[in-house]
Protein backbone atom coordinates (compact mmCIF):
# COMPACT_ATOMS: atom_id res chain seq x y z
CA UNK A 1 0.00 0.00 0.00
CA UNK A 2 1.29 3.48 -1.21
CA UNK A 3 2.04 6.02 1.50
CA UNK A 4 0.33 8.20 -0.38
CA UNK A 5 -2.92 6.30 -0.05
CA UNK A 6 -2.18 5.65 3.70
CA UNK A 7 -1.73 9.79 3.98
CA UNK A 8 -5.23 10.07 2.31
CA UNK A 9 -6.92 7.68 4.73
CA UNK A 10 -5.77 9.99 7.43
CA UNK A 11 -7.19 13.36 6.00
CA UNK A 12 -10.40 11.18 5.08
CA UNK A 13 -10.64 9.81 8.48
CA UNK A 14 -11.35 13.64 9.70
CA UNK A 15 -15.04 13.02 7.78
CA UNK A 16 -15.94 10.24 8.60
CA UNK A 17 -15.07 11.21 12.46
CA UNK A 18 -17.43 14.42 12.11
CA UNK A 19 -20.40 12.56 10.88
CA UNK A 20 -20.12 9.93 13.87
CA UNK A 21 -19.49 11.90 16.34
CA UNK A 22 -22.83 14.06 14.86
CA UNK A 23 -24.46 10.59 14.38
CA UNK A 24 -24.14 9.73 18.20
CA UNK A 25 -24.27 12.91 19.74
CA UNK A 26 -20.73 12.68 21.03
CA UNK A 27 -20.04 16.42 21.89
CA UNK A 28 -19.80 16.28 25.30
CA UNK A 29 -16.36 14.93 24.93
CA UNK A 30 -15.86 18.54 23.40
CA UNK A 31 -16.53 20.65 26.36
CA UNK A 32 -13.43 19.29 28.80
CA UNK A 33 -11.00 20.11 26.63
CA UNK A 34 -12.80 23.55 26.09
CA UNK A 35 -12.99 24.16 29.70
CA UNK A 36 -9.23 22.80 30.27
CA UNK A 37 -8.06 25.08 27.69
CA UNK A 38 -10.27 28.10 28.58
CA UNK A 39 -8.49 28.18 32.12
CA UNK A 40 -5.06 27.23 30.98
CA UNK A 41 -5.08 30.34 28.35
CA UNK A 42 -6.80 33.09 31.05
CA UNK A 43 -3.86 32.21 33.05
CA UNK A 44 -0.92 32.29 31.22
CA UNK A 45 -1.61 35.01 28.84
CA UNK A 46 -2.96 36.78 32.28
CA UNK A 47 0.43 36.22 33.25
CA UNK A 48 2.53 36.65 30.27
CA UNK A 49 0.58 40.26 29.48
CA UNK A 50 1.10 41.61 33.30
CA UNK A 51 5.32 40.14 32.73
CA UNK A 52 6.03 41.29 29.29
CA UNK A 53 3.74 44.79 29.30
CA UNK A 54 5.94 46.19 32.08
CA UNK A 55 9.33 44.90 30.68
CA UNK A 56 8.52 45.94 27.27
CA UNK A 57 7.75 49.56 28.47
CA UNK A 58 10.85 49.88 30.45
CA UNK A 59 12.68 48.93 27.93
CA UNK A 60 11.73 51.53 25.22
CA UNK A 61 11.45 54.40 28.55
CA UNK A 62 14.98 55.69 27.35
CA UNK A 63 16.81 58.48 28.69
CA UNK A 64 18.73 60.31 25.78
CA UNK A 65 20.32 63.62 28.04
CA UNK A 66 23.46 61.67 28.74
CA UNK A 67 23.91 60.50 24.98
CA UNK A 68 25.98 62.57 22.27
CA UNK A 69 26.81 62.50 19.10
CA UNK A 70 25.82 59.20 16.52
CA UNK A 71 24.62 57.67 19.74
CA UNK A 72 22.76 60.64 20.41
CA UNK A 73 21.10 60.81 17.92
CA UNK A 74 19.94 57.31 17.88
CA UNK A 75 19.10 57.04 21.40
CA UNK A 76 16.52 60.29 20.19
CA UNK A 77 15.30 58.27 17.14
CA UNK A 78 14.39 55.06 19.33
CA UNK A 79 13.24 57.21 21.54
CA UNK A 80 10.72 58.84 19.14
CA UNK A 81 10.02 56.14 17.26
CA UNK A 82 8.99 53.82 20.94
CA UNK A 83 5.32 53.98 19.90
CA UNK A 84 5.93 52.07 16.98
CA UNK A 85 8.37 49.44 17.89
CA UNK A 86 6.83 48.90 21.49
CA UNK A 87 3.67 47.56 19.28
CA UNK A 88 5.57 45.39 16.95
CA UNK A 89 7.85 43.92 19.46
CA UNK A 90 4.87 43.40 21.81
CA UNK A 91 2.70 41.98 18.80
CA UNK A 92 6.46 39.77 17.98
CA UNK A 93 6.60 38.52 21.73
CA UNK A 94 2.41 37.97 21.49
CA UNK A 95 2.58 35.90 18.39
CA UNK A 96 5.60 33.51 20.00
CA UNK A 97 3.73 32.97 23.22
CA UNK A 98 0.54 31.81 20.98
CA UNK A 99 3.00 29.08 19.35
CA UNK A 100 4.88 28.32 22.19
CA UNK A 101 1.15 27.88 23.59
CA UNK A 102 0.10 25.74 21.22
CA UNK A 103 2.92 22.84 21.24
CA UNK A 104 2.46 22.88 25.16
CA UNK A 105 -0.93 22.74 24.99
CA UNK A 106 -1.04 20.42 22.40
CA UNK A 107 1.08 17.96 24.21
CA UNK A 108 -0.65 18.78 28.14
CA UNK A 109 -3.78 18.24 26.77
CA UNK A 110 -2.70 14.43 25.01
CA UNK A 111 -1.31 14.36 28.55
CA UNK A 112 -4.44 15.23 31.01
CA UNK A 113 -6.76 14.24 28.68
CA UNK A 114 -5.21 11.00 27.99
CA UNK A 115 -8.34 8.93 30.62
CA UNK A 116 -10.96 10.70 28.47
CA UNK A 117 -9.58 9.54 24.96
CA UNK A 118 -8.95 6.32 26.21
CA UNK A 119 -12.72 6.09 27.06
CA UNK A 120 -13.89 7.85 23.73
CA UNK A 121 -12.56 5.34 22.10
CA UNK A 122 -13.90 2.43 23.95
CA UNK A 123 -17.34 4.08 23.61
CA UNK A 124 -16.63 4.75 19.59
CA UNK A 125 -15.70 0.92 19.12
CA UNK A 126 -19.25 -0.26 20.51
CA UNK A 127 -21.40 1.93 18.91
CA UNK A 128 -19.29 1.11 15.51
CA UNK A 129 -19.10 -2.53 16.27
CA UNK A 130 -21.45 -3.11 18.53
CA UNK A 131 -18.40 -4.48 20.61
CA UNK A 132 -19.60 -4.05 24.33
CA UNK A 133 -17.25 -4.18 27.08
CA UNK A 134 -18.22 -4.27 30.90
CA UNK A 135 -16.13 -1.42 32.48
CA UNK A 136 -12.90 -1.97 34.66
CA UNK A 137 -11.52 0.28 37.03
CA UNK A 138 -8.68 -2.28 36.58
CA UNK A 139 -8.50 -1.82 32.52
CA UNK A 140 -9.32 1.95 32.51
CA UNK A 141 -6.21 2.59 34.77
CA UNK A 142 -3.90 0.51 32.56
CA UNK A 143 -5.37 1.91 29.58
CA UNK A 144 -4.74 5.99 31.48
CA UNK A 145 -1.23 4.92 32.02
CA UNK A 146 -0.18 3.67 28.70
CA UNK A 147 -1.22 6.87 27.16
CA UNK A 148 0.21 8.92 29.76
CA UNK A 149 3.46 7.20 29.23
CA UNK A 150 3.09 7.15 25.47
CA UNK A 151 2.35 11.00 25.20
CA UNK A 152 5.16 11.52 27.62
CA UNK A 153 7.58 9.44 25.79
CA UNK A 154 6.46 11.76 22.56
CA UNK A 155 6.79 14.89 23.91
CA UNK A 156 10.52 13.87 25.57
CA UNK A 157 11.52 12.87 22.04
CA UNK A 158 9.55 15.25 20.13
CA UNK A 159 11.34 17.89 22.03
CA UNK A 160 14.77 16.68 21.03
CA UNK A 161 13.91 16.33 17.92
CA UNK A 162 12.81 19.77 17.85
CA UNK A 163 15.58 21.15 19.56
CA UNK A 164 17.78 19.97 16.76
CA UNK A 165 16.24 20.82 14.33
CA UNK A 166 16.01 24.49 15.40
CA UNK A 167 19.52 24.52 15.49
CA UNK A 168 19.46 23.90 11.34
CA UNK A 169 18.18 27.82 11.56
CA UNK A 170 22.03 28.21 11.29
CA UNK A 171 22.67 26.10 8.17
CA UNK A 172 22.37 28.21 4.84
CA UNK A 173 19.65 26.43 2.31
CA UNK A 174 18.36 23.80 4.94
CA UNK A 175 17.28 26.37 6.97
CA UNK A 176 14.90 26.65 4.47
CA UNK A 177 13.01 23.26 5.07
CA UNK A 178 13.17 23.33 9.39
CA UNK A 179 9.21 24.71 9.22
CA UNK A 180 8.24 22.15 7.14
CA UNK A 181 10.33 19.21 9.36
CA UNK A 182 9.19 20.91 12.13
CA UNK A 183 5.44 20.18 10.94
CA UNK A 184 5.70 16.90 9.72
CA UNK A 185 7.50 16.19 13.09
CA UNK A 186 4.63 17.40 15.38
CA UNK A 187 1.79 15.44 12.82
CA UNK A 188 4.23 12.46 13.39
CA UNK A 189 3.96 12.25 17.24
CA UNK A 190 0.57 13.35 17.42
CA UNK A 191 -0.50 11.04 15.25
CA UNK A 192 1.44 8.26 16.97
CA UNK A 193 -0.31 9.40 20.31
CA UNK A 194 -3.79 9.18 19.05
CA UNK A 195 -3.60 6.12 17.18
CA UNK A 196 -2.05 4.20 19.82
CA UNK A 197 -5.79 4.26 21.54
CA UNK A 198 -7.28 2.56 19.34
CA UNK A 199 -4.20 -0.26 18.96
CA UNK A 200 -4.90 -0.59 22.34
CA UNK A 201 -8.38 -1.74 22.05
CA UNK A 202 -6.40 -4.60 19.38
CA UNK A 203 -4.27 -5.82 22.03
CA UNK A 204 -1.16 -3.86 20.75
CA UNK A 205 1.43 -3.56 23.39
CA UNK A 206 3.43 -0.17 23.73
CA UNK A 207 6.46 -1.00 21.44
CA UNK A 208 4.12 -2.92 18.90
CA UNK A 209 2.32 0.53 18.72
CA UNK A 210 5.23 2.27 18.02
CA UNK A 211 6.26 -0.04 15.47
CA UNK A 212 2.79 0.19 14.21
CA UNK A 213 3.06 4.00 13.21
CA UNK A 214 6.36 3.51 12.56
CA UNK A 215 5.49 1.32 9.41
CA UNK A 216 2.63 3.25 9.00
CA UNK A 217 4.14 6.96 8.82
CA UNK A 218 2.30 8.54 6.56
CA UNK A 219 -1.26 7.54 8.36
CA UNK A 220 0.36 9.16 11.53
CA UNK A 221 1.59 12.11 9.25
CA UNK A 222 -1.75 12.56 7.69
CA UNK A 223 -3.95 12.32 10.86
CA UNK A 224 -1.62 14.34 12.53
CA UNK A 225 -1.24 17.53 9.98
CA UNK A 226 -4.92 18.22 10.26
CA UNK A 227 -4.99 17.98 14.19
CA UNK A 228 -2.35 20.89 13.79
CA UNK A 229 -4.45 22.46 11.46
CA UNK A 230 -7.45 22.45 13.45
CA UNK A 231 -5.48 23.33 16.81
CA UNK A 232 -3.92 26.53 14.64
CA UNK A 233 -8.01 28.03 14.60
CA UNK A 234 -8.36 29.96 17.99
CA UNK A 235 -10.56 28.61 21.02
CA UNK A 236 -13.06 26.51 18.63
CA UNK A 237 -9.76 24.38 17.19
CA UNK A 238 -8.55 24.24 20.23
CA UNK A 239 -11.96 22.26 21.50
CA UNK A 240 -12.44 20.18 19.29
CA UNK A 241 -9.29 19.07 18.40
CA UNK A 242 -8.12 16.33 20.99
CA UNK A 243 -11.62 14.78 20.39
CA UNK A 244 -11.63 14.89 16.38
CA UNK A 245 -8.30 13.22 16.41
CA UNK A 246 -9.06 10.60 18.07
CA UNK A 247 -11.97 9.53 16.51
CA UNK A 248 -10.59 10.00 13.18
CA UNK A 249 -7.30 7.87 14.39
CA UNK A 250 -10.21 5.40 15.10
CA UNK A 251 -11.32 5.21 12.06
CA UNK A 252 -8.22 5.61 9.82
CA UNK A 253 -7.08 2.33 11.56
CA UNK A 254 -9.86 -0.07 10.96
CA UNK A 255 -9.91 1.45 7.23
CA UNK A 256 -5.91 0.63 7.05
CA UNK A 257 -7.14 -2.96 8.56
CA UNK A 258 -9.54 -4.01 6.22
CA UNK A 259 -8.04 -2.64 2.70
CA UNK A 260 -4.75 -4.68 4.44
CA UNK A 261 -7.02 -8.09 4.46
CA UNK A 262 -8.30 -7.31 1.08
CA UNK A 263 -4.81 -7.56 -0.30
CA UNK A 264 -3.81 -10.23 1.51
CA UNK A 265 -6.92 -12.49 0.53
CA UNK A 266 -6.00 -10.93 -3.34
């Protein structure tokens, strides 16, 4: 199977997700991560705005008298000119705290919300299947801890990964490609986090999950690029994200299952 079909059965999987969870009324898996993510952004940015205003200002409160000559005369045109680069290097600072937001937020939320998805998914198999499971304190605490350690073992790799390849910033021509890498790098380990629920439910142990999506990049590519699409749109992306992905990982997987018995019965 081409990875280019396997990256088109994770975009896919994102409609066939919406009309489920519209199907069976599954929104109120929706509203935690709202909530979550409504408190964690009043906070920071509370707390990044009070920090940064006050720094910024001082910083741009300059005191020319002292100054003569070239320096003068530049310490007079800074000085002049605060209004205007006070706003852009506020909006600068702004726009980094929203993307430094987003890959923590991205990665807390696979983290804390990890119990939820891990029942999502258990509820998403019987309604598709019919496949109904009594519930286990026992089963729902192993299944909580493997995606705890799974998302943590992404985000401590994911981070070096990231911290390398920010480094290529100071390489002439590849510099050029780090956003993309960067991208496909996030998809990768997002995907990887959100399809491992649903391996889960197959009997998949950690490492054969990893192998899994290893085999399998493009799926966790593909499945992953529109979670980061959806988690760039402000508040409402950042809502229903966690549970779209999910659900669509869900369903990218059992359509990766059966066209992989078709060939093998061909």
């Amino acid at each position: 199977m081409s990875s280019k079909l396997k990256f088109g059965i994770g975009l896919y999987s994102f409609k066939t997700a919406h009309s489920f969870i519209k199907k069976h009324n599954l929104w109120r898996f929706i509203i935690i991560p709202g909530i979550l993510n409504a408190i964690l952004f009043y906070l920071s940015f509370i707390w990044f705005l009070d920090g940064v205003s006050g720094w910024v200002s001082g910083f741009f409160d300059l005191e020319c008298s002292d100054q003569e000559g070239f320096w003068g005369l530049l310490c007079q045109f800074v000085s002049y000119s605060s209004g205007f680069f006070e706003i852009f290097f506020k909006f600068f600072l702004y726009t980094a705290f929203i993307g430094v937001y987003l890959y923590i937020y991205k990665n807390l939320v696979l983290f804390i919300y990890s119990p939820v998805l891990a029942y999502l998914i258990e509820i998403v198999e019987e309604k598709h299947k019919g496949v109904s499971s009594p519930f286990s304190m026992g089963q729902f605490i192993k299944e909580t801890v493997r995606g705890l350690i799974l998302a943590l073992r992404g985000l401590m790799v994911e981070g070096i990964v990231v911290f390398l390849l920010l480094l290529m910033m100071f390489v002439p021509i590849i510099n050029l490609v780090q956003p993309l890498l960067m991208w496909l790098v996030g998809a990768y380990f997002l995907g990887v986090s959100m399809i491992d629920y649903s391996l889960e439910r197959k009997g998949y142990n950690i490492r054969e999950s990893i192998n899994y999506s290893k085999k399998h990049k493009s799926l966790a590519i593909g499945i992953g690029s529109v979670s980061q699409l959806v988690f760039i749109v402000p508040f409402v992306g950042w809502m229903i994200a966690p549970t779209y992905t999910a659900v669509a990982a869900y369903f990218a997987v059992d359509k990766l299952d059966k066209l992989d018995k078709l060939e093998v019965n061909e």
